[in-house]
C-alpha atoms as a PDB file:
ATOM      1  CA  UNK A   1       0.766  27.103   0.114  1.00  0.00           C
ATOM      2  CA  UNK A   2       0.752  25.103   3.582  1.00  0.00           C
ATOM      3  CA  UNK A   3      -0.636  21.749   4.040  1.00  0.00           C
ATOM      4  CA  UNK A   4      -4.744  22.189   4.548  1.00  0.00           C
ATOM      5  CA  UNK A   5      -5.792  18.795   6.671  1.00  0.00           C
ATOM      6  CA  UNK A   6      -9.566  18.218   6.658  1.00  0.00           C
ATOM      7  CA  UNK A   7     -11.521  15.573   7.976  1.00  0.00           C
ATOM      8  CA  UNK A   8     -12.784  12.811   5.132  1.00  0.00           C
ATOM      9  CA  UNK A   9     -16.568  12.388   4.587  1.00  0.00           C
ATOM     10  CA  UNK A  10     -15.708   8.323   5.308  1.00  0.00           C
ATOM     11  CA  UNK A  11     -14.105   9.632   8.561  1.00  0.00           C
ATOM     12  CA  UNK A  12     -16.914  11.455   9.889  1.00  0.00           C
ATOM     13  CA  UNK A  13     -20.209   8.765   8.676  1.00  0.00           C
ATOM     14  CA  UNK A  14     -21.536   5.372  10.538  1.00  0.00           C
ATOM     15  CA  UNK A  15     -19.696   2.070   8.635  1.00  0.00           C
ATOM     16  CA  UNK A  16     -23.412   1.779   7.485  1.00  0.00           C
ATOM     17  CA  UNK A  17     -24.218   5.284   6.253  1.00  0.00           C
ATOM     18  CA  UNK A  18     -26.033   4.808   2.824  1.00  0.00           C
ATOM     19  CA  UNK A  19     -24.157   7.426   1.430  1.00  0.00           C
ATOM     20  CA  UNK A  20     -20.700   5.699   3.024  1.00  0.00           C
ATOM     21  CA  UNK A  21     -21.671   2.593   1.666  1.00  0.00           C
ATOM     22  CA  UNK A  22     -22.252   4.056  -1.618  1.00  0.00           C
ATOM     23  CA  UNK A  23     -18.775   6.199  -1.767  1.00  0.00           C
ATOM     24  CA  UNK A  24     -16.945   2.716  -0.884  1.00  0.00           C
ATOM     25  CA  UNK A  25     -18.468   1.136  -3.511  1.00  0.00           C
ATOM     26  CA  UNK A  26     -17.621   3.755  -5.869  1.00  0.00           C
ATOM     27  CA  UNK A  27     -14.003   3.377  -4.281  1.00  0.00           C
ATOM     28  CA  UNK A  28     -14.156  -0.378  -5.439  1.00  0.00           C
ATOM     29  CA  UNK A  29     -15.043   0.313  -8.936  1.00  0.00           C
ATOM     30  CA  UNK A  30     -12.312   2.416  -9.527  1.00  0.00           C
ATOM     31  CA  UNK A  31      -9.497   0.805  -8.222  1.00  0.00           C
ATOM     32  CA  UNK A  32     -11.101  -2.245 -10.382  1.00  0.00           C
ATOM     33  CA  UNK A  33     -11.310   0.347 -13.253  1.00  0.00           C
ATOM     34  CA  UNK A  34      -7.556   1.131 -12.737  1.00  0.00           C
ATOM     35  CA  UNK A  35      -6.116  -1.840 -12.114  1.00  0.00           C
ATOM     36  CA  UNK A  36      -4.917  -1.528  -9.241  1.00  0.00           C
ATOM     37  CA  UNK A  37      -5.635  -4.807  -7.398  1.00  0.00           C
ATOM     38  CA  UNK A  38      -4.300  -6.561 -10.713  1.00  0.00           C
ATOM     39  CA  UNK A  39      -1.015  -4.096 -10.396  1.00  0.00           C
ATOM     40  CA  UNK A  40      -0.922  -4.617  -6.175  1.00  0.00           C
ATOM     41  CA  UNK A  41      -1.317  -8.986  -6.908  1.00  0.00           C
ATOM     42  CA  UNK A  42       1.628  -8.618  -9.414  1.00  0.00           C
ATOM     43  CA  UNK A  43       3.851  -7.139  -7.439  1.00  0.00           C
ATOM     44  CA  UNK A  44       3.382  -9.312  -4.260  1.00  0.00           C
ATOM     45  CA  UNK A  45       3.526 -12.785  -6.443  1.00  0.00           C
ATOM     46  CA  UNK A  46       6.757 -14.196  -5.135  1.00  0.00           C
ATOM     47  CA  UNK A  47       7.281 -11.578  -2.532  1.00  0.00           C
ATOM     48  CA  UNK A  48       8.093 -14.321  -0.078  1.00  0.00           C
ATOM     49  CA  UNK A  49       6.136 -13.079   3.094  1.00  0.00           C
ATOM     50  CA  UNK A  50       6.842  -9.371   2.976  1.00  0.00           C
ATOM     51  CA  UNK A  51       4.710  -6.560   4.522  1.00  0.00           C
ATOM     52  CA  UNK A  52       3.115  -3.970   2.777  1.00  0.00           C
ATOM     53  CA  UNK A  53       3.051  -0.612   4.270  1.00  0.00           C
ATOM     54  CA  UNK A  54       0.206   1.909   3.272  1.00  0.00           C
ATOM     55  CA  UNK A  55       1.742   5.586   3.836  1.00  0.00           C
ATOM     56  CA  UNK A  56       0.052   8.903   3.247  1.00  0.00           C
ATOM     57  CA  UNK A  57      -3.625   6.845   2.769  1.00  0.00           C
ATOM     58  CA  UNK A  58      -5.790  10.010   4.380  1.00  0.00           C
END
């Protein structure tokens, strides 16, 4: 199977589309539910200044 690349529903709505507004929040709550700002902070404490690189975000 090839690689399918389809716009995002964020892509294609206005910053202040209810329904955008809504899926970002959603967005939020999971990353909060997974830990992943907690897992993102621990990994940058005493990184000394170094960049992080977001690859393959959509």
């Amino acid at each position: 199977m090839g690689r399918v690349v389809e716009p995002e529903l964020l892509d294609e709505l206005p910053f202040d589309d209810p329904e955008a507004v809504r899926s970002r929040r959603e967005l939020r709550v999971i990353n909060g539910l997974m830990g992943n700002y907690r897992w993102m902070r621990e990994r940058l404490r005493g990184a000394g200044g170094r960049l992080v690189v977001e690859l393959g975000s959509g």
